[in-house]
C-alpha atoms as a PDB file:
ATOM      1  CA  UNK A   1     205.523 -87.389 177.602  1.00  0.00           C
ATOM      2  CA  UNK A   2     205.702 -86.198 181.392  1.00  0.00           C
ATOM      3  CA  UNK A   3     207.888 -83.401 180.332  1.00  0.00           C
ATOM      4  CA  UNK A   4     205.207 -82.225 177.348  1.00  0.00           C
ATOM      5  CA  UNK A   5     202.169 -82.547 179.010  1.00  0.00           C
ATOM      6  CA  UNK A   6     199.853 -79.553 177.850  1.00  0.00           C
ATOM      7  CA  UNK A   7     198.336 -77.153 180.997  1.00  0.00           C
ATOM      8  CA  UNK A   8     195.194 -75.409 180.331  1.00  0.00           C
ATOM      9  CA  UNK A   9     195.207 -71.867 182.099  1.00  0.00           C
ATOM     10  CA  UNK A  10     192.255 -71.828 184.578  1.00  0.00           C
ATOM     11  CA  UNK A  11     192.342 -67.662 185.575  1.00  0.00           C
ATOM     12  CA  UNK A  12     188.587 -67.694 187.066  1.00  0.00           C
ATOM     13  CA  UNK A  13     190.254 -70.636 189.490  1.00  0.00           C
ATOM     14  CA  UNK A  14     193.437 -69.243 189.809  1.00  0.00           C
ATOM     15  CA  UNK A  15     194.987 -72.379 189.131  1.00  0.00           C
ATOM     16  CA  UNK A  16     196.298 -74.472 185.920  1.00  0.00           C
ATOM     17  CA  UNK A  17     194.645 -77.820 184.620  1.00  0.00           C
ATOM     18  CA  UNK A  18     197.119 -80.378 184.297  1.00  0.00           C
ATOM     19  CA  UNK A  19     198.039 -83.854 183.695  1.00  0.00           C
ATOM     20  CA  UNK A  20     199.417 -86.026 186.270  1.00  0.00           C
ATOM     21  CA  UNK A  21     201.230 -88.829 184.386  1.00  0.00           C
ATOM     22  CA  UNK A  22     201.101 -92.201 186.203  1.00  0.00           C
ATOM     23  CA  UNK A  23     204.066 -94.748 186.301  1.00  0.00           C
ATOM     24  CA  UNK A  24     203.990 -97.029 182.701  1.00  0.00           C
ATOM     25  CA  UNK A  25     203.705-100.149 185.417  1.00  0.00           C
ATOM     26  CA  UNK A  26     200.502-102.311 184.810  1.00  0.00           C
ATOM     27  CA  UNK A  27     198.883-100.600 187.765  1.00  0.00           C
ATOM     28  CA  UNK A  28     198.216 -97.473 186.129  1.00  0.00           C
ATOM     29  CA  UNK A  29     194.628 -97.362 186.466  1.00  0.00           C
ATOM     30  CA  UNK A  30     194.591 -97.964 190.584  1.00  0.00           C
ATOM     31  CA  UNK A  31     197.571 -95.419 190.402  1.00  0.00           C
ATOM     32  CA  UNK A  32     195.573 -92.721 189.147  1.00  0.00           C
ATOM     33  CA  UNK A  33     192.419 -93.306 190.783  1.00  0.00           C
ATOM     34  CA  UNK A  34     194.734 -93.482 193.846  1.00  0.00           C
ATOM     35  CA  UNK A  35     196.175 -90.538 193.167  1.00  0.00           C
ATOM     36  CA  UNK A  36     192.921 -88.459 192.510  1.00  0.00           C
ATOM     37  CA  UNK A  37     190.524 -90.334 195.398  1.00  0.00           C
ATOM     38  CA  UNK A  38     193.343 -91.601 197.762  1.00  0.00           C
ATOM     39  CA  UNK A  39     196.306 -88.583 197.820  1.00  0.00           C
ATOM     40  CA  UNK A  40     198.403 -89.106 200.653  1.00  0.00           C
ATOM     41  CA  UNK A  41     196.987 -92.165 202.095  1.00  0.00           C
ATOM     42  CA  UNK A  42     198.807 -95.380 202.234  1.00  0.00           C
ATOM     43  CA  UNK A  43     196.732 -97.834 200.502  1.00  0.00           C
ATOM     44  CA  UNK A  44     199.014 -99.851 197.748  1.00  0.00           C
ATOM     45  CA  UNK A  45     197.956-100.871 194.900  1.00  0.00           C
ATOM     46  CA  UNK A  46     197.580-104.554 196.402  1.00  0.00           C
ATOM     47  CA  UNK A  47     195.169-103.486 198.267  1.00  0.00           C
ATOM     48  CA  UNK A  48     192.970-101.820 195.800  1.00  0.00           C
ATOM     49  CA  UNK A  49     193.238-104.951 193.652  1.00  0.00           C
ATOM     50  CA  UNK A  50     192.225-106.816 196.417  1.00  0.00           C
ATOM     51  CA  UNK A  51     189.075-105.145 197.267  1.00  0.00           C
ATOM     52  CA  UNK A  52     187.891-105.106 193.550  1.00  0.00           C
ATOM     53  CA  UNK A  53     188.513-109.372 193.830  1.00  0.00           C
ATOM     54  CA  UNK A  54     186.771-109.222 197.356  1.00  0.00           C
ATOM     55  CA  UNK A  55     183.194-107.570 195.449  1.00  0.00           C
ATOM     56  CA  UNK A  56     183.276-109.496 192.495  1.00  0.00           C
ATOM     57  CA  UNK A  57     183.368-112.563 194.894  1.00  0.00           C
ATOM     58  CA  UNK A  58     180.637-111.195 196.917  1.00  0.00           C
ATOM     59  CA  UNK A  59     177.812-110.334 193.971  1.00  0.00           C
ATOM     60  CA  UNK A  60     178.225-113.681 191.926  1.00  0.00           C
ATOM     61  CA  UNK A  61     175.181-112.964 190.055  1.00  0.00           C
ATOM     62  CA  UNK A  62     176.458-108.932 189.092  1.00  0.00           C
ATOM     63  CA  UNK A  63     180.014-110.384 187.810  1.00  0.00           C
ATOM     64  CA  UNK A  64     179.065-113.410 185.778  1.00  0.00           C
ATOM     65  CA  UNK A  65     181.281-115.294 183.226  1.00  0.00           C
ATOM     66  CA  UNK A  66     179.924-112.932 180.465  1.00  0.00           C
ATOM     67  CA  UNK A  67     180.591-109.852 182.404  1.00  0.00           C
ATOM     68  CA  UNK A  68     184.305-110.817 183.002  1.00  0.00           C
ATOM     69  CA  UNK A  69     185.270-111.337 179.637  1.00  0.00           C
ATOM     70  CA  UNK A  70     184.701-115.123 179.940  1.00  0.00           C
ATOM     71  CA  UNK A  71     186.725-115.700 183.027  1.00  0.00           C
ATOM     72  CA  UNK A  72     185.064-117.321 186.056  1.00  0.00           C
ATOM     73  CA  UNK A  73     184.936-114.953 188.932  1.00  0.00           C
ATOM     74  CA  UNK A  74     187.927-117.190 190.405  1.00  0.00           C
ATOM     75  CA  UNK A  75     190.073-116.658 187.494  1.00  0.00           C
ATOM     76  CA  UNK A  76     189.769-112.731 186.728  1.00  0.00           C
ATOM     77  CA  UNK A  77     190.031-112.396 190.469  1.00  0.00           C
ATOM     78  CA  UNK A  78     193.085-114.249 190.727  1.00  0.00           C
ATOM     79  CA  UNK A  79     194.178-112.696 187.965  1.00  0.00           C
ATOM     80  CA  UNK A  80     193.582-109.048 188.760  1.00  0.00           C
ATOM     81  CA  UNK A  81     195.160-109.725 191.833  1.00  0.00           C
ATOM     82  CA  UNK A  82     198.428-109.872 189.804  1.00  0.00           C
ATOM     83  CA  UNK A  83     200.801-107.015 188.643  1.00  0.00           C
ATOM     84  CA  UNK A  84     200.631-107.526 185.565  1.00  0.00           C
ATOM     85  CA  UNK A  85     197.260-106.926 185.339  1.00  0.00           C
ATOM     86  CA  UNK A  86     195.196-104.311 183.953  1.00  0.00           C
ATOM     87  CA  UNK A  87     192.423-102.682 185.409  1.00  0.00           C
ATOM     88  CA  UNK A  88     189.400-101.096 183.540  1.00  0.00           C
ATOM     89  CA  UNK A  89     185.970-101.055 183.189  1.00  0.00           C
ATOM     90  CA  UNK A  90     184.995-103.028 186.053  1.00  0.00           C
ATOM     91  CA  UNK A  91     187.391-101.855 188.144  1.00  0.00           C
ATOM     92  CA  UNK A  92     186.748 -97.780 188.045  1.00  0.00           C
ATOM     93  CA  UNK A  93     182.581 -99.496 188.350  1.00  0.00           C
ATOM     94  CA  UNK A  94     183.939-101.277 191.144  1.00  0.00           C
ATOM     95  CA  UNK A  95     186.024 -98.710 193.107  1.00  0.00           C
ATOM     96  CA  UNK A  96     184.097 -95.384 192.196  1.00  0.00           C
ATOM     97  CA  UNK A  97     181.305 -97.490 193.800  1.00  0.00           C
ATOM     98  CA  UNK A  98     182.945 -98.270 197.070  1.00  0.00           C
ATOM     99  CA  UNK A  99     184.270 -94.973 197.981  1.00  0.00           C
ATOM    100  CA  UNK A 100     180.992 -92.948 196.480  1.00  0.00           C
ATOM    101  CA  UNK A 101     182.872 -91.011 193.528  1.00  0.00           C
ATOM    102  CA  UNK A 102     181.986 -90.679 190.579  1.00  0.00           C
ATOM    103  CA  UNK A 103     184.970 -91.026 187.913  1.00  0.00           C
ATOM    104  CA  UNK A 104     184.935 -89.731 184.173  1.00  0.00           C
ATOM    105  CA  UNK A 105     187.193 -91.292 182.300  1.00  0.00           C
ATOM    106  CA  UNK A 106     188.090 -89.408 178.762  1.00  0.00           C
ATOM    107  CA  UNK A 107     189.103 -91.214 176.048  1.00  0.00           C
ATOM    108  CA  UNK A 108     192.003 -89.330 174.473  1.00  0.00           C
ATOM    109  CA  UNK A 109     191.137 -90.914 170.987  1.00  0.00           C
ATOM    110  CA  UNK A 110     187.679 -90.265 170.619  1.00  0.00           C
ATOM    111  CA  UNK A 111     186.778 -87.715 173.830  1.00  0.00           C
ATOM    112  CA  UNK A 112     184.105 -89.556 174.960  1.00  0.00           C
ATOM    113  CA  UNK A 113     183.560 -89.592 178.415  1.00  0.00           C
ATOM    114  CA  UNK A 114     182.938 -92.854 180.050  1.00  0.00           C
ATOM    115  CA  UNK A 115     181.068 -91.790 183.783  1.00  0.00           C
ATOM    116  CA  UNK A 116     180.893 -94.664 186.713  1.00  0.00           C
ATOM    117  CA  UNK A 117     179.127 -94.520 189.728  1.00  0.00           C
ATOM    118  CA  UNK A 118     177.507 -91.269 188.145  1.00  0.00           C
ATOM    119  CA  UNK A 119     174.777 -89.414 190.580  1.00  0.00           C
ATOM    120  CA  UNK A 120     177.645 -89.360 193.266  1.00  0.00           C
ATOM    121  CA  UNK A 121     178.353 -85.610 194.723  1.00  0.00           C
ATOM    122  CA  UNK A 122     181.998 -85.425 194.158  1.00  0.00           C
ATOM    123  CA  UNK A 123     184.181 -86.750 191.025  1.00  0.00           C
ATOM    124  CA  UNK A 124     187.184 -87.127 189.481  1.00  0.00           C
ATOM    125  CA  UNK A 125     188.581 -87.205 186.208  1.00  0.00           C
ATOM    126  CA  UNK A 126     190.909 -89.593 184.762  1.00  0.00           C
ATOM    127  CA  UNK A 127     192.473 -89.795 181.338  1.00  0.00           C
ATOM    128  CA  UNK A 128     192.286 -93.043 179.317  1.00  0.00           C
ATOM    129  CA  UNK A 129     194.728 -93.401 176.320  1.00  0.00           C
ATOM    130  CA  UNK A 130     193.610 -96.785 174.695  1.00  0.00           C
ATOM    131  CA  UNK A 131     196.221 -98.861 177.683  1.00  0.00           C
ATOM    132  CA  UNK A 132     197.214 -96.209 180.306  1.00  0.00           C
ATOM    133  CA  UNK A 133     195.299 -94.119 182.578  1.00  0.00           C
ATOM    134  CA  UNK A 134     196.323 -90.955 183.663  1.00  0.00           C
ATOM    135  CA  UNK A 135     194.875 -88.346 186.303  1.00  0.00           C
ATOM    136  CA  UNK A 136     193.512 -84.618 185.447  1.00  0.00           C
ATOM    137  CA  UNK A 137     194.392 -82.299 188.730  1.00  0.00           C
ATOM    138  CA  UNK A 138     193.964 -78.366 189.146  1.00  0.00           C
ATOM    139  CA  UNK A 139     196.867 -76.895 190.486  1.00  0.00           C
ATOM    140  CA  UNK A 140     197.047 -73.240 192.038  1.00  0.00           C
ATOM    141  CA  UNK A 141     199.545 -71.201 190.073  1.00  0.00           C
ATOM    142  CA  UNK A 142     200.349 -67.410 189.309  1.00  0.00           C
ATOM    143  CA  UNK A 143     198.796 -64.987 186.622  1.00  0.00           C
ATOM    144  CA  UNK A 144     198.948 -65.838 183.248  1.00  0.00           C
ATOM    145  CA  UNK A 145     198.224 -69.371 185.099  1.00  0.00           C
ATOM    146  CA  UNK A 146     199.975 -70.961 181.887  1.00  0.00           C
ATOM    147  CA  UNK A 147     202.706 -73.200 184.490  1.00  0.00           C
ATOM    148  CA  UNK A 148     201.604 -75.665 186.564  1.00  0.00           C
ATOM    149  CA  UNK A 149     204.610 -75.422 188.998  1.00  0.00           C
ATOM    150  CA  UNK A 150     203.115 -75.838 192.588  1.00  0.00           C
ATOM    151  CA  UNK A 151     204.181 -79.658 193.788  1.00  0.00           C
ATOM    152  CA  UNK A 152     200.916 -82.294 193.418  1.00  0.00           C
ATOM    153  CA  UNK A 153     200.376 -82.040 196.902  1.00  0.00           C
ATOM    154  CA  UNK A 154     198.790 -78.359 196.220  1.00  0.00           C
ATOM    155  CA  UNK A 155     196.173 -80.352 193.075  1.00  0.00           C
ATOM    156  CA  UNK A 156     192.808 -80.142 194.067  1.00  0.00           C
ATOM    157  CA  UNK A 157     192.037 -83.307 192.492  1.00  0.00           C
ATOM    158  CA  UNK A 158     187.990 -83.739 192.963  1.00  0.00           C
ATOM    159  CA  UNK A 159     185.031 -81.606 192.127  1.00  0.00           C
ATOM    160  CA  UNK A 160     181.607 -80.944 193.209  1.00  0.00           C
ATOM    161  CA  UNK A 161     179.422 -83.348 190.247  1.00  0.00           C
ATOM    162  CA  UNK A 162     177.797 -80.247 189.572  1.00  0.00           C
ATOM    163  CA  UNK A 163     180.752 -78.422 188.335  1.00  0.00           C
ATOM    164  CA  UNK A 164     180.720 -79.469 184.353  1.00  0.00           C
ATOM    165  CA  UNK A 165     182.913 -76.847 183.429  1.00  0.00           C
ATOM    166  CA  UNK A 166     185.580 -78.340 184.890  1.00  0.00           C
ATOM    167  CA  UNK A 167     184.634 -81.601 182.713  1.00  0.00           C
ATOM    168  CA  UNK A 168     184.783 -79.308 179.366  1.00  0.00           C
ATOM    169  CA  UNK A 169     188.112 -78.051 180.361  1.00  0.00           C
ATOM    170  CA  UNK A 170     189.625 -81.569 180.886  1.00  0.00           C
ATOM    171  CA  UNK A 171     187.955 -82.488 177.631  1.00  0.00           C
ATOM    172  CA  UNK A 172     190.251 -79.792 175.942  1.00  0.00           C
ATOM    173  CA  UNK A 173     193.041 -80.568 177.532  1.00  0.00           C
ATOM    174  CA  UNK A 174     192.769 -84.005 176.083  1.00  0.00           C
ATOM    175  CA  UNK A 175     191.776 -82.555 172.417  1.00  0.00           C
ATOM    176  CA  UNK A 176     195.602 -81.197 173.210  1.00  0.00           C
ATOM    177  CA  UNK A 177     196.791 -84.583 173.999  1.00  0.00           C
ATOM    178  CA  UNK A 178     194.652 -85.992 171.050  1.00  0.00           C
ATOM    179  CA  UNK A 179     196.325 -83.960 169.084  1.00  0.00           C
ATOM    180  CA  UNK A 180     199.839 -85.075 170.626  1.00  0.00           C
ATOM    181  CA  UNK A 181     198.686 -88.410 169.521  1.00  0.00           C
ATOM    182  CA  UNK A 182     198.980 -89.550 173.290  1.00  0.00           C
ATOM    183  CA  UNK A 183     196.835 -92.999 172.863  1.00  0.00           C
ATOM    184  CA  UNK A 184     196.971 -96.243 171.907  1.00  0.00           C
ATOM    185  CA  UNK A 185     194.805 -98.383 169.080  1.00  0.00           C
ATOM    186  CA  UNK A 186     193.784-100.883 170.922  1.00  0.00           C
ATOM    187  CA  UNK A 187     192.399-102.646 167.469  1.00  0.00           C
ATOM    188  CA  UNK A 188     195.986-103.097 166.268  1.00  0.00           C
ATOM    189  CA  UNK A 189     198.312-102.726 168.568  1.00  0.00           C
ATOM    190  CA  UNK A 190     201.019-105.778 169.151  1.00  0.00           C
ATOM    191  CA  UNK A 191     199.676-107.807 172.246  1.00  0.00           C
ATOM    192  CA  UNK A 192     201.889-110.826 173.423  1.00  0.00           C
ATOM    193  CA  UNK A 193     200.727-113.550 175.973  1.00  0.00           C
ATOM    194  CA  UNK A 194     202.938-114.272 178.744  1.00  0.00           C
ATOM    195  CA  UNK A 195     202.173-117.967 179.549  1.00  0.00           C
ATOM    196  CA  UNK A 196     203.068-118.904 175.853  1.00  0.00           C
ATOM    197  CA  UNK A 197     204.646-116.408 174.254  1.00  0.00           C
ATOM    198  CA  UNK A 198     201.816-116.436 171.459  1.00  0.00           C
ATOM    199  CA  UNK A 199     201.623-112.238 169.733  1.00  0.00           C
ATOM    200  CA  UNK A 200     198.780-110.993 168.069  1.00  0.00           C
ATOM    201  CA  UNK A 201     197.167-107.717 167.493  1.00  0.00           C
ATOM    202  CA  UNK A 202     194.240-105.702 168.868  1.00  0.00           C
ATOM    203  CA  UNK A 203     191.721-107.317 171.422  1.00  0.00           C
ATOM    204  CA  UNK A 204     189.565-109.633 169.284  1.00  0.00           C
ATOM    205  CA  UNK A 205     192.515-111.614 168.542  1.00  0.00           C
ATOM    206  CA  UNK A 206     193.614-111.162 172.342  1.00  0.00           C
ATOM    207  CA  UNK A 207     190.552-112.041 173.363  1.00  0.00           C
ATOM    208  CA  UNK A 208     190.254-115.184 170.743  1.00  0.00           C
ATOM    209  CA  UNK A 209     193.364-116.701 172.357  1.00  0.00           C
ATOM    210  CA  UNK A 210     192.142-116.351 175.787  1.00  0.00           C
ATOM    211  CA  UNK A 211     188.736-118.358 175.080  1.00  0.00           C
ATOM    212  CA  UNK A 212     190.806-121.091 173.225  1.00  0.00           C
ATOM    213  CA  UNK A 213     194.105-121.286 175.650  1.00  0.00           C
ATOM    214  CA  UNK A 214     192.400-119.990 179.105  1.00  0.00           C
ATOM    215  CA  UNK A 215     195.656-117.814 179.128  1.00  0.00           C
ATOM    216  CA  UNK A 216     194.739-114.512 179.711  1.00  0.00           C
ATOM    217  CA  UNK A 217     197.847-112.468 181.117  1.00  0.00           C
ATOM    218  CA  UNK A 218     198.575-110.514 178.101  1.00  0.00           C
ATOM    219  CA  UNK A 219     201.147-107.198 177.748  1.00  0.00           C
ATOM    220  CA  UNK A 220     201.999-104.801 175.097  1.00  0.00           C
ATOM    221  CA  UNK A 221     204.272-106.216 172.856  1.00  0.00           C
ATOM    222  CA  UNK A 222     206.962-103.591 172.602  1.00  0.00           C
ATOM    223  CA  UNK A 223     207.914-102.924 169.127  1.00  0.00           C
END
């Protein structure tokens, strides 16, 4: 998919809007908010993980049992501490938070946009495709501005919250990618625990297992 990821010309910018596809690793989502809020810097992934454990611990009554999918704050933080892991929700609420961004996050499948920590001056825009998150960059290129060719570390990667054009571009690009049929349905796609080996499909029955067994690292079940 890297090598057929659409770019939406951006003349009045002087600049192409592109995808930057994040490694298929688990850690997708603190790659890509990494990569849009943190370029350059040398915070791993560890560490982001880390400081989403270290709030969750510290507002006991804002992260609740209910709130983290029926895991006791212990268990979901021990468990997003993990590589195998995968962030979401409460982790772009978490981090967009803590460094005072706000992120939209575009579902590929149905282009909604999800906002967190919205009000913020600055944001970012990440692409969610039902299990992998992916970050939306403009990158300075040449007239007909159809090639996004400059290296990433040219990407402006964050906007002014103001600027909603920018947010109707990236919503294009990912009517492109819809179209590509680049996501995932969660609802039925293969998911196999790795404690007991137990497969099912879509979340409910993910999510079913997890209440019963208390296991709750689960992975795509590769067909």
């Amino acid at each position: 998919m890297a090598e057929d990821t659409p770019e939406l010309p951006l003349p009045d910018r002087g600049a192409t809007l592109v995808m930057r596809v994040m490694p298929d690793d688990n850690s997708c989502l603190f790659r890509a908010f990494a990569a849009a809020v943190l370029p350059g810097d040398d915070l791993s992934m560890l560490e982001l993980r880390s400081l989403v454990a270290s709030q969750i611990q510290e507002e006991p009554d804002v992260y609740t049992k209910v709130v983290l999918d029926n895991r006791t704050p212990d268990d979901y933080c021990r468990w997003i501490q993990t590589e195998d892991a995968w962030g979401g929700a409460i982790e772009l609420a978490i981090l967009s938070k803590h460094f005072k961004i706000e992120v939209c996050s575009i579902d590929v499948q149905t282009l909604r946009i999800d906002r967190f920590n919205e009000g913020s001056p600055i944001r970012c825009i990440l692409v969610y495709s039902g299990i992998h998150y992916d970050t939306i960059v403009q990158s300075p290129s040449d007239p007909p501005h159809t090639i996004a060719d400059n290296p990433p570390e040219l990407d402006k990667r964050v906007w002014d919250s103001y600027d909603d054009d920018i947010l109707i571009k990236a919503q294009q690009l990912c009517k492109v990618l819809q179209g590509k049929h680049y996501f995932t349905n969660v609802g039925e796609m293969a998911i196999r625990c790795t404690s007991c080996g137990w497969v099912g499909y879509g979340e409910a029955m993910a999510a079913g297992h997890a209440q019963e067994t208390g296991h709750y690292d689960m992975v795509e079940q590769k067909s």
